[in-house]
C-alpha atoms as a PDB file:
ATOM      1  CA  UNK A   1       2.603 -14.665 -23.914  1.00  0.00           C
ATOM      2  CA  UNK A   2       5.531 -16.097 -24.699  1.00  0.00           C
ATOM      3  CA  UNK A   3       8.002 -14.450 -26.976  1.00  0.00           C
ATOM      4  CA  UNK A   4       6.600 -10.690 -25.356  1.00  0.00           C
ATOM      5  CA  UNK A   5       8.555  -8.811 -23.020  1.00  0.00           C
ATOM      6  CA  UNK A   6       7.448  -6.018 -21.067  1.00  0.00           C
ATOM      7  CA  UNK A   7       9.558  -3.078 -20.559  1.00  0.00           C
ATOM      8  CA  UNK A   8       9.408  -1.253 -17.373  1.00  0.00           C
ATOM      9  CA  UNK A   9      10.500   1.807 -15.850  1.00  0.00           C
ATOM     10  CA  UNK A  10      13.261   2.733 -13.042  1.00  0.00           C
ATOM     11  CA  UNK A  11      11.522   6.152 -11.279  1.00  0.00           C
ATOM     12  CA  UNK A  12      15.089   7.097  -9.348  1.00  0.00           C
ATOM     13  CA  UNK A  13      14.493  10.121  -6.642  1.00  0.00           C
ATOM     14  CA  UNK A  14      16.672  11.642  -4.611  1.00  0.00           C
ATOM     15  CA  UNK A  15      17.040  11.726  -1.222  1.00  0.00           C
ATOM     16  CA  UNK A  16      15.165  13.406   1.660  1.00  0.00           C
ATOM     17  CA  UNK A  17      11.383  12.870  -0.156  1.00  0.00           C
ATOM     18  CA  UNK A  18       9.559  13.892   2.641  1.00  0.00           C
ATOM     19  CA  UNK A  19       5.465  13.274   2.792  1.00  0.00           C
ATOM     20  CA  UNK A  20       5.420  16.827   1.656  1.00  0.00           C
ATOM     21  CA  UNK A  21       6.157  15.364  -2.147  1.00  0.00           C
ATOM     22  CA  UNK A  22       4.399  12.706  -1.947  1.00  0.00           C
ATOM     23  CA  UNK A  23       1.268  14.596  -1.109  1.00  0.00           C
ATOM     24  CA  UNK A  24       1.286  17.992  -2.134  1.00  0.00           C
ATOM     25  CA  UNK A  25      -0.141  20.480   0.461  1.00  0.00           C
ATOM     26  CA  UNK A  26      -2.400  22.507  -2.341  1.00  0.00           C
ATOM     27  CA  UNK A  27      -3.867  19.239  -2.983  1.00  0.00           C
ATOM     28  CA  UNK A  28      -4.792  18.462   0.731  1.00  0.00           C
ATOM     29  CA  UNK A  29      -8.243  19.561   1.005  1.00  0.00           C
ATOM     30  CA  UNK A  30      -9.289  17.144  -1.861  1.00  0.00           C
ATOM     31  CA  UNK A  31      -9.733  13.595  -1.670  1.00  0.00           C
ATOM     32  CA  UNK A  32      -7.215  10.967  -2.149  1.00  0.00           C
ATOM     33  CA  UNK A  33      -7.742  10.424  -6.228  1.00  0.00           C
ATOM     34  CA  UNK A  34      -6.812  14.373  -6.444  1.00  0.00           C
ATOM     35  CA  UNK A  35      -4.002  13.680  -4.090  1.00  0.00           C
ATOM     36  CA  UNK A  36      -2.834  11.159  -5.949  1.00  0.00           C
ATOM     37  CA  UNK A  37      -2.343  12.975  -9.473  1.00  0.00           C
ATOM     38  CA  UNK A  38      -0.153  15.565  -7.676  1.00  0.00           C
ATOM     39  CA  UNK A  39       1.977  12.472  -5.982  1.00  0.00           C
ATOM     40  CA  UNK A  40       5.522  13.997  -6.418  1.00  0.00           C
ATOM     41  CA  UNK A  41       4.888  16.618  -9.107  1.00  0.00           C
ATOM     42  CA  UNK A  42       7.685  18.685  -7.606  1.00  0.00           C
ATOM     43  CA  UNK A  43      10.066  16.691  -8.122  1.00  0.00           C
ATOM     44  CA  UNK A  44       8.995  14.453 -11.301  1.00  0.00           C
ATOM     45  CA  UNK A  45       6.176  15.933 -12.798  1.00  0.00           C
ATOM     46  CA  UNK A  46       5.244  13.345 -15.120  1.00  0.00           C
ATOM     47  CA  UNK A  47       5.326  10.550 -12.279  1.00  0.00           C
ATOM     48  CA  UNK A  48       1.238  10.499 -11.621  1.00  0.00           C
ATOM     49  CA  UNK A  49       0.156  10.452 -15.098  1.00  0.00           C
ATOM     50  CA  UNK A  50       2.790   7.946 -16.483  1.00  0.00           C
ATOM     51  CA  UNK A  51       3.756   5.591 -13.586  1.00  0.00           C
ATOM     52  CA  UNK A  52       3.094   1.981 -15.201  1.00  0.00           C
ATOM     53  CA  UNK A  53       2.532  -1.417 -13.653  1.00  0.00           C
ATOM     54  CA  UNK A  54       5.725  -3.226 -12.841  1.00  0.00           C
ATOM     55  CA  UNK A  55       8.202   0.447 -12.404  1.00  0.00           C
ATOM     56  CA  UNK A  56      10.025   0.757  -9.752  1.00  0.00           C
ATOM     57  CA  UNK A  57      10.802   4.007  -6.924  1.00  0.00           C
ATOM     58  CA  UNK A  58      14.216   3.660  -6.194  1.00  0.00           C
ATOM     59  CA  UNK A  59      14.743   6.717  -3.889  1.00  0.00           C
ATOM     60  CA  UNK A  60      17.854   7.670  -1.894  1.00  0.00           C
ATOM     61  CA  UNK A  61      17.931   7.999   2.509  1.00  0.00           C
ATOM     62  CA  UNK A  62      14.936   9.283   4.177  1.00  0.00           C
ATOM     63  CA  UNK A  63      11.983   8.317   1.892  1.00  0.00           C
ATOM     64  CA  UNK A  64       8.966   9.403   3.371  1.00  0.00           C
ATOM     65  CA  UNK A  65      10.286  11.563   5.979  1.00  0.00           C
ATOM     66  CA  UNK A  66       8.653  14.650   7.020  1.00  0.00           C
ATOM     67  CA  UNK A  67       4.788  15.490   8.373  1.00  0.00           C
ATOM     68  CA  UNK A  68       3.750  11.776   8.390  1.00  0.00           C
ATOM     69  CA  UNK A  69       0.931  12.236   6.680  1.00  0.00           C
ATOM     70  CA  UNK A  70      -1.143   8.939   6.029  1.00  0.00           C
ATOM     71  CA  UNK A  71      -2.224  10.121   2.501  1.00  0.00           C
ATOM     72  CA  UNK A  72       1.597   9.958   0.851  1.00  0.00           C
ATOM     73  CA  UNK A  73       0.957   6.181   1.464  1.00  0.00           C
ATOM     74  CA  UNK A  74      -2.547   6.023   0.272  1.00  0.00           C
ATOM     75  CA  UNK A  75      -1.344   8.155  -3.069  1.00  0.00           C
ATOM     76  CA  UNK A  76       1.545   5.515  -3.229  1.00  0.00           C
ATOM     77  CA  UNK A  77      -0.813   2.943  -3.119  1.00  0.00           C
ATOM     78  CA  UNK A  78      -3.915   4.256  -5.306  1.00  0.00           C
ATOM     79  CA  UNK A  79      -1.629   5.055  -8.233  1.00  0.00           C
ATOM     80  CA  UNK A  80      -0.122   1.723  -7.762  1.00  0.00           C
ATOM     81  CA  UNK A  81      -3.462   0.717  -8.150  1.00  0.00           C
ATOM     82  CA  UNK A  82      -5.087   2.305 -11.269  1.00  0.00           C
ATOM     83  CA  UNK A  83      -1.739   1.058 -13.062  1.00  0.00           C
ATOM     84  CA  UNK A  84      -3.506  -2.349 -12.823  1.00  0.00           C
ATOM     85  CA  UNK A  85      -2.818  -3.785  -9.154  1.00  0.00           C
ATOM     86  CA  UNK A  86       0.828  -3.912  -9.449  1.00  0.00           C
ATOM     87  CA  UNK A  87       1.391  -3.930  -5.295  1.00  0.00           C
ATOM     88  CA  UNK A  88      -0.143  -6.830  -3.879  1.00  0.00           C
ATOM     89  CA  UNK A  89      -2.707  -6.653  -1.412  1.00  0.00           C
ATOM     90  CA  UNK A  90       0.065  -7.269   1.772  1.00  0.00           C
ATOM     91  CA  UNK A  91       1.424  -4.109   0.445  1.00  0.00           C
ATOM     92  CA  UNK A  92       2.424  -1.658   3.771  1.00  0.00           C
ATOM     93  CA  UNK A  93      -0.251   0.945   4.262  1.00  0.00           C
ATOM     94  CA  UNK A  94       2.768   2.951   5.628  1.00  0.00           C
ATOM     95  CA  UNK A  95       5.814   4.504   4.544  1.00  0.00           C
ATOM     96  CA  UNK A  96       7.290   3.838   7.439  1.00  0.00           C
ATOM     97  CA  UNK A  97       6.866   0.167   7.538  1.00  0.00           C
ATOM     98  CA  UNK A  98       7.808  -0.095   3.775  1.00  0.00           C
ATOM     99  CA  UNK A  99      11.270   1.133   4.297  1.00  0.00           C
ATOM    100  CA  UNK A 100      11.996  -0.263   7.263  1.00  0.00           C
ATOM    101  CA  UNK A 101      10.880  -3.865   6.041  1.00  0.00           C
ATOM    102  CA  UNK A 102      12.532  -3.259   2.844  1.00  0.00           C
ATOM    103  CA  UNK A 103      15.752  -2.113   5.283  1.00  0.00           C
ATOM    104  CA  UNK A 104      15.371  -4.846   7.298  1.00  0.00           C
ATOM    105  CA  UNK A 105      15.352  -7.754   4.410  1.00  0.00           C
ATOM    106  CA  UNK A 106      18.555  -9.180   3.583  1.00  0.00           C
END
């Protein structure tokens, strides 16, 4: 493919996006896909249906702080998915362990 290049986007957040975002209570007693398409709607409403492979989250302190619910990751992760496999299988199955690896990295 030489000669293409690929343009990606940067999703910037704020601070303090708690699980709460990243899996919408409304959308709780449905199953992860349904989840998923609500994945930080109150903040960037666009984000579920036009994340791409290759963007980026750049979000400020306290990403993924709040209720701790396991299905923020699993959003996180099936989006990341259906925009053709762009985290690796290693990827963290928690938020937790994302940022702090990601803190921890020099």
């Amino acid at each position: 493919m030489s000669g293409m290049s690929e343009t990606h986007r940067v999703w910037r957040l704020g601070a303090d996006i708690d699980t709460d975002l990243l899996a919408p209570g409304h959308a709780m007693k449905h199953g992860i896909e349904t989840i998923a398409k609500h994945c930080l709607e109150a903040v960037r409403p666009e984000f579920a249906r036009e994340v791409r492979r290759g963007d980026v989250i750049v979000a400020g302190p306290n990403f993924g702080i709040g209720s701790s619910r396991e299905q923020a990751a699993e959003a996180l992760v099936l989006l990341a998915r259906e925009a053709n496999e762009r985290f690796t299988a290693s990827c963290p199955q928690s938020l937790a362990t994302s940022v702090a690896t990601s803190l921890a990295t020099p």
